[in-house]
C-alpha atoms as a PDB file:
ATOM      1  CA  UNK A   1      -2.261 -11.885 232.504  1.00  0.00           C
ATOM      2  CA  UNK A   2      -5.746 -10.558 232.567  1.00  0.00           C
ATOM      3  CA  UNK A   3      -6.334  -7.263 231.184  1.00  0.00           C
ATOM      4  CA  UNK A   4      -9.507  -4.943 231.145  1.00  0.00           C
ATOM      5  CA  UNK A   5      -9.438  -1.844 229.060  1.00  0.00           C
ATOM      6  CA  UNK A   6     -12.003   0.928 229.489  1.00  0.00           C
ATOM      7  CA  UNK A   7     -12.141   3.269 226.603  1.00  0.00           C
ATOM      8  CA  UNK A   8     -14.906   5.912 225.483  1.00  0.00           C
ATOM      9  CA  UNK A   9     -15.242   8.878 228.194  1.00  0.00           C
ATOM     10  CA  UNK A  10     -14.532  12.281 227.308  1.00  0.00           C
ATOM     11  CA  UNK A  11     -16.582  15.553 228.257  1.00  0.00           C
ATOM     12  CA  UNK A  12     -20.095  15.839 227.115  1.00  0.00           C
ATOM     13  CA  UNK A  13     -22.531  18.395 227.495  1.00  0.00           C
ATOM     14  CA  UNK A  14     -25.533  17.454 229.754  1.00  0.00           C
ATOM     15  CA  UNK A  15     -28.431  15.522 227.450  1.00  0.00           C
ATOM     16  CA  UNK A  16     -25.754  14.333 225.156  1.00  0.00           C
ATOM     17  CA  UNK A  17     -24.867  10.566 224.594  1.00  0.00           C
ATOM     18  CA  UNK A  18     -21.459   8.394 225.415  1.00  0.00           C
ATOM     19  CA  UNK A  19     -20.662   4.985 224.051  1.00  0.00           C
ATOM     20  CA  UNK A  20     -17.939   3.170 226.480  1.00  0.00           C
ATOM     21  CA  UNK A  21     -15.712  -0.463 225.716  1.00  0.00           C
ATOM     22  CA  UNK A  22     -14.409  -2.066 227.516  1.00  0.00           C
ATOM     23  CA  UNK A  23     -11.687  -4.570 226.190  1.00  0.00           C
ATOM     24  CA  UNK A  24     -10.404  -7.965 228.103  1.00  0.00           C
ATOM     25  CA  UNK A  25      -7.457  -9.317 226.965  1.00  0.00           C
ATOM     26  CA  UNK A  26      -5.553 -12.446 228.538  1.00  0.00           C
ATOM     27  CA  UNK A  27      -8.399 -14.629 229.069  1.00  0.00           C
ATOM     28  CA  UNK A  28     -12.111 -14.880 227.216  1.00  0.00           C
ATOM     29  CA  UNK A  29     -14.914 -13.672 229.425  1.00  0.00           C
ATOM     30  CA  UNK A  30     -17.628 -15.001 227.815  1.00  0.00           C
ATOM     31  CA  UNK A  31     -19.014 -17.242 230.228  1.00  0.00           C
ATOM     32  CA  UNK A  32     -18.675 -14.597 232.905  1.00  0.00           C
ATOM     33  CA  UNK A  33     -21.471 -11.878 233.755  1.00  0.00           C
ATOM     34  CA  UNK A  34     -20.017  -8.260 233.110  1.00  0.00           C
ATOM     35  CA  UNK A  35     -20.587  -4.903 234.685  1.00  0.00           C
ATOM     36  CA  UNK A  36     -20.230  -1.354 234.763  1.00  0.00           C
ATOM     37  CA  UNK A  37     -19.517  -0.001 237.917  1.00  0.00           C
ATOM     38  CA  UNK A  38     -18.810   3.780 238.455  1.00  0.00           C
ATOM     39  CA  UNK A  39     -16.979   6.307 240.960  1.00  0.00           C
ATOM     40  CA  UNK A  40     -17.603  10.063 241.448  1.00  0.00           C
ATOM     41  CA  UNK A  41     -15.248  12.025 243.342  1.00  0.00           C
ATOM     42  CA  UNK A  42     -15.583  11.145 246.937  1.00  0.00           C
ATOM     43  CA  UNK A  43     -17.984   8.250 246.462  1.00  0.00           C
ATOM     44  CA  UNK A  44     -17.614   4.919 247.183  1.00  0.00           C
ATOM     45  CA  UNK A  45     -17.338   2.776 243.241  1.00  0.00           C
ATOM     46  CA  UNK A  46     -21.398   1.511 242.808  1.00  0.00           C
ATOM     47  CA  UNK A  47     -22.984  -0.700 240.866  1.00  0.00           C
ATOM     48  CA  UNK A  48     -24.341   0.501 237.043  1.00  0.00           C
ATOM     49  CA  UNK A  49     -25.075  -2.215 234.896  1.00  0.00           C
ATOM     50  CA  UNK A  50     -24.867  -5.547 234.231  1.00  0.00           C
ATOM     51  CA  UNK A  51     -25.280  -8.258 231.354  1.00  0.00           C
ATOM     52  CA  UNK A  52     -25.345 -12.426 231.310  1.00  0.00           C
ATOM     53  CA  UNK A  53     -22.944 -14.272 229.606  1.00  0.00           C
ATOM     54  CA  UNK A  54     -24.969 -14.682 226.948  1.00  0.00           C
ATOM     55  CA  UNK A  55     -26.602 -11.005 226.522  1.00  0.00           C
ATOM     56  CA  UNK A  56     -29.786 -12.640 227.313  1.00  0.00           C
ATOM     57  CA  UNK A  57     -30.507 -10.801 230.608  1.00  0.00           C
ATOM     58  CA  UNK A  58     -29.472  -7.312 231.855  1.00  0.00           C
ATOM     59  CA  UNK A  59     -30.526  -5.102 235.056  1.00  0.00           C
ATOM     60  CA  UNK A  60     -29.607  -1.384 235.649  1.00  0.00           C
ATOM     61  CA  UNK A  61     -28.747   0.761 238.870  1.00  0.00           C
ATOM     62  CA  UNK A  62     -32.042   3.024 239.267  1.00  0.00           C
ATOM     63  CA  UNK A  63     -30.586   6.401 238.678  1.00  0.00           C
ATOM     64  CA  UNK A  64     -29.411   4.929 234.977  1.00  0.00           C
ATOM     65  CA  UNK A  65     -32.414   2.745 234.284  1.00  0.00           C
ATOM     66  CA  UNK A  66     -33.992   3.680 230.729  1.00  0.00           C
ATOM     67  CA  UNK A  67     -30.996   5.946 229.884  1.00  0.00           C
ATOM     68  CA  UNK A  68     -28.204   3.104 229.964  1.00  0.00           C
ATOM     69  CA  UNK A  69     -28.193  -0.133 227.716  1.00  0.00           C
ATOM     70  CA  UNK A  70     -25.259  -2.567 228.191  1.00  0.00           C
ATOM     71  CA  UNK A  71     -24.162  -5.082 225.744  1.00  0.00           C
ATOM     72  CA  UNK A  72     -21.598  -7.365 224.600  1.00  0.00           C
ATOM     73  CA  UNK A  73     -19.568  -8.454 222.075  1.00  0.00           C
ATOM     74  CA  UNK A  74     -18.345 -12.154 222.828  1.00  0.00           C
ATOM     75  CA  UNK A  75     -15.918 -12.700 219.809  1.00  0.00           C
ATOM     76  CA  UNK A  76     -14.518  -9.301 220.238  1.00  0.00           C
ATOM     77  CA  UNK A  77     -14.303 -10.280 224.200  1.00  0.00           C
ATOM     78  CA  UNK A  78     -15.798  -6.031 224.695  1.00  0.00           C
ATOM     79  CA  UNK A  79     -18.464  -4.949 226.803  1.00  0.00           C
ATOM     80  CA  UNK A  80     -19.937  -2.238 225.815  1.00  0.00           C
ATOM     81  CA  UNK A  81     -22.494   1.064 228.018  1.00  0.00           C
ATOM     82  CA  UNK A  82     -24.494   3.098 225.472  1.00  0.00           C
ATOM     83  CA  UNK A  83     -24.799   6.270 227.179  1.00  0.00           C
ATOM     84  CA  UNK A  84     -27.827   8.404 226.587  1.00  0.00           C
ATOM     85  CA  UNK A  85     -29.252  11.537 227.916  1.00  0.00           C
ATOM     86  CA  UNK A  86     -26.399  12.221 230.525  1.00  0.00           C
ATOM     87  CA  UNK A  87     -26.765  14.099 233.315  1.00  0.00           C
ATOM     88  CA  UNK A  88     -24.264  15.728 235.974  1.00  0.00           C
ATOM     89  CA  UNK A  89     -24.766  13.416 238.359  1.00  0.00           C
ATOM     90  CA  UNK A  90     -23.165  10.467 235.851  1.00  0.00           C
ATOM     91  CA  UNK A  91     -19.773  12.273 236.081  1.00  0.00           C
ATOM     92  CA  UNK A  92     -17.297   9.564 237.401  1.00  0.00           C
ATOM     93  CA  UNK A  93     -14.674   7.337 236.133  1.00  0.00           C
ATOM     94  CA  UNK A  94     -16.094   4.312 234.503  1.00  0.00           C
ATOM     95  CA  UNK A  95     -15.037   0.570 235.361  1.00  0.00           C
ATOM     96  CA  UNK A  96     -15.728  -2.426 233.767  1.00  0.00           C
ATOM     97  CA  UNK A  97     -15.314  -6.327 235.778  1.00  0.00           C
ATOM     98  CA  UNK A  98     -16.670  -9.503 235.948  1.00  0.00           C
ATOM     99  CA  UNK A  99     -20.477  -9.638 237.721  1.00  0.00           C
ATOM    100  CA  UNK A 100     -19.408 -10.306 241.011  1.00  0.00           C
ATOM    101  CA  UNK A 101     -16.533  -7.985 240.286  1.00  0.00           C
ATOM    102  CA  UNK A 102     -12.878 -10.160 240.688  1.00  0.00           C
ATOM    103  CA  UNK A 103     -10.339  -7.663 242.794  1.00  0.00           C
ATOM    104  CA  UNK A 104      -7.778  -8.743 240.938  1.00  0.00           C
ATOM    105  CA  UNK A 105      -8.549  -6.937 237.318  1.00  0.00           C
ATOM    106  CA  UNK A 106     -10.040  -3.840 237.765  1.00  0.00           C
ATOM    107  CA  UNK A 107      -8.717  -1.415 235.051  1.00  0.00           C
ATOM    108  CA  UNK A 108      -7.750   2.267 234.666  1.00  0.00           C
ATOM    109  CA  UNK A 109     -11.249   2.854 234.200  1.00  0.00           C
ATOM    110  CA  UNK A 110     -12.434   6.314 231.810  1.00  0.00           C
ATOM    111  CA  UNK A 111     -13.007   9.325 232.952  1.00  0.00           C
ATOM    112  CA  UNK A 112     -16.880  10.243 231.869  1.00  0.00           C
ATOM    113  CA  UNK A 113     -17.410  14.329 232.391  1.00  0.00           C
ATOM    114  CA  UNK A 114     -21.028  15.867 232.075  1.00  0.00           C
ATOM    115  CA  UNK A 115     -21.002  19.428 232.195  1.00  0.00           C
ATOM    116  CA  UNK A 116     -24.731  21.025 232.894  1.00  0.00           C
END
């Protein structure tokens, strides 16, 4: 069974930095594209980041671009979000899934908190 693990969030003061995993278990993913995605309270999960199977290529959301980096780890089978200069707006629970996401395995996700 396929298993995505989100680790990492916690509270963090606004201008502070975050580094997230994210963990797959059951399967390898590394000939998939992974994201981030993210959902605030009473928003709709969007789009953060993403990265190519092989690392080679990433692209960012706009409102994370230059402040996000995404990475991976293909013999640990872990994603990874560097996190830097947070802001209240990036508040939201955290998701990780394949790039298009797959319904099926969305995880627990972490809770990321950014007080100003």
């Amino acid at each position: 069974q396929v298993q995505l693990v989100e680790s990492g969030g916690r509270l963090v003061q606004a201008g502070g930095s975050l580094r997230l995993s994210c963990a797959a278990s059951g399967r390898t993913f590394d000939s998939y594209a992974m994201a981030w995605f993210r959902q605030a309270p009473g928003k709709e999960r969007e789009f953060v980041a993403t990265i190519t199977w092989t690392g080679g290529s990433t692209d960012y959301a706009d409102p994370v671009k230059g402040r996000f980096t995404i990475s991976r780890d293909n013999a640990k089978n872990t994603v990874y979000l560097q996190m830097n200069n947070l802001k209240p707006e990036d508040t939201a629970v955290y998701y990780c899934n394949t790039m298009p996401p797959l319904r099926a395995i969305w995880g627990q996700g972490t809770q990321v908190t950014v007080s100003s």
